[in-house]
Protein backbone atom coordinates (compact mmCIF):
# COMPACT_ATOMS: atom_id res chain seq x y z
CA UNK A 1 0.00 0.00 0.00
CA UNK A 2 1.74 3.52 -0.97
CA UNK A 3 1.08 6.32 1.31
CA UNK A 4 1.43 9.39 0.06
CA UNK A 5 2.99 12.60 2.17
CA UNK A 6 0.95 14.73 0.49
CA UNK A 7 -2.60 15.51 2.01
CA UNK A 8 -4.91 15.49 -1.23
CA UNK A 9 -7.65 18.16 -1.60
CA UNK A 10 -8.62 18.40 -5.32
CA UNK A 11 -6.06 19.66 -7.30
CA UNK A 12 -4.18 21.13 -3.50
CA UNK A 13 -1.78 19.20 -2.00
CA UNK A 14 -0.35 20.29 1.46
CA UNK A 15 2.73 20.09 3.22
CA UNK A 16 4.23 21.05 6.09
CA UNK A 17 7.96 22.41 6.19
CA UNK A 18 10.32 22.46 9.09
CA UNK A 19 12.69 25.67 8.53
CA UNK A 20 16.04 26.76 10.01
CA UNK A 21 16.87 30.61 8.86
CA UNK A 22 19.90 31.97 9.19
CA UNK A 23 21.87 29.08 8.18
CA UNK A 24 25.31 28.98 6.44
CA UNK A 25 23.63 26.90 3.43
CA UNK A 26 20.35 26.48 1.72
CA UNK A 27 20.04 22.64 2.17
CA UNK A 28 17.04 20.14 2.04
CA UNK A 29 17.92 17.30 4.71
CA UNK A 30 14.70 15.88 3.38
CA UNK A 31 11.76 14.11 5.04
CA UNK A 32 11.59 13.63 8.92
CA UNK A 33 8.85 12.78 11.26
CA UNK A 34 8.34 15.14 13.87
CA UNK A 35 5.81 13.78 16.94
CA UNK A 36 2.94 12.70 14.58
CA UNK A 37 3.69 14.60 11.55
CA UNK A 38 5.90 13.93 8.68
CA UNK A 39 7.74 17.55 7.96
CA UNK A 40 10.34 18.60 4.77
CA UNK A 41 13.12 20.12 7.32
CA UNK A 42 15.54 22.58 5.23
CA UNK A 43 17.76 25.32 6.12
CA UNK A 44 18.09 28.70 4.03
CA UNK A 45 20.56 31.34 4.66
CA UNK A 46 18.27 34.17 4.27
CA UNK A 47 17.55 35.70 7.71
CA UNK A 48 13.66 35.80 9.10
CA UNK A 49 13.57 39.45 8.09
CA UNK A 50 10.75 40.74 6.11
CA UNK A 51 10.14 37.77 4.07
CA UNK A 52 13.06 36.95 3.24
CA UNK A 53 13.61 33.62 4.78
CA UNK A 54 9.43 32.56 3.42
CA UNK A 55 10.67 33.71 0.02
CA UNK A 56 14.05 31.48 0.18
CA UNK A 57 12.15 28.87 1.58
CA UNK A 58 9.25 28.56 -1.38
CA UNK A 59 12.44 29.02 -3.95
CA UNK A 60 13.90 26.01 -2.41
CA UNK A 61 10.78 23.87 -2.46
CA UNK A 62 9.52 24.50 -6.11
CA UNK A 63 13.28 23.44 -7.04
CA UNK A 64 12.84 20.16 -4.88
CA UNK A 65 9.44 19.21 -5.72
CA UNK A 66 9.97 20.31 -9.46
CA UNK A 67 7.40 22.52 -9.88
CA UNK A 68 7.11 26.54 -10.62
CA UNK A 69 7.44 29.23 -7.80
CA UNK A 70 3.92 30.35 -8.78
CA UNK A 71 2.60 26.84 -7.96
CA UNK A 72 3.16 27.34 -4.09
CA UNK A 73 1.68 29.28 -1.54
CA UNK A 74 2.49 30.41 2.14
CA UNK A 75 -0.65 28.86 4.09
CA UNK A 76 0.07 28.81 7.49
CA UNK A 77 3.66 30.29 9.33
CA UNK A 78 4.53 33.29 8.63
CA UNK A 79 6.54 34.02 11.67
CA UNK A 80 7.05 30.35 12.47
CA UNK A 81 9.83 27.61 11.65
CA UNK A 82 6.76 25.59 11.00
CA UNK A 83 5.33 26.11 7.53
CA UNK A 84 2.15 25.28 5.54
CA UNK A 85 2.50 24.97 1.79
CA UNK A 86 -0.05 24.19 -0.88
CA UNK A 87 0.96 23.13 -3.69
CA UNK A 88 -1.11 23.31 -7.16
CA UNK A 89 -0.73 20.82 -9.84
């Protein structure tokens, strides 16, 4: 049976992001579970600053899930290392 680590809602998928700003690299350590929750945990090097770090963050993620910039949106976490991205297909 193949579970998928997207939740499905239409055409929206949602995931949930795990972020460290600040960091000396932009990395993607990839998929972790985090209590009950399976997270994408990344760094970027942009600080949490006006934006800055969301922006680096949903630049990071279109370039690891393979799909355009304008496909993503900033649900839930502005001001949080925890994240909420939808993602339209």
């Amino acid at each position: 049976m193949e579970t998928s680590l997207f939740s499905p809602q239409e055409n929206l998928n949602f995931i949930k992001v795990w972020v460290s700003p600040g960091a000396k690299k932009d990395h993607i350590y990839g998929w972790v579970k985090r209590k009950e929750e399976v997270l994408l945990k990344l760094s970027v090097r942009q600080p949490p600053e006006h934006g800055k770090a969301n922006e680096a963050v949903l630049e990071l993620v279109s370039d690891f899930l393979k799909v355009p910039k304008s496909s993503l949106c900033l649900k839930t976490g502005l001001q949080s290392r925890l994240k909420g991205i939808t993602v339209t297909r």
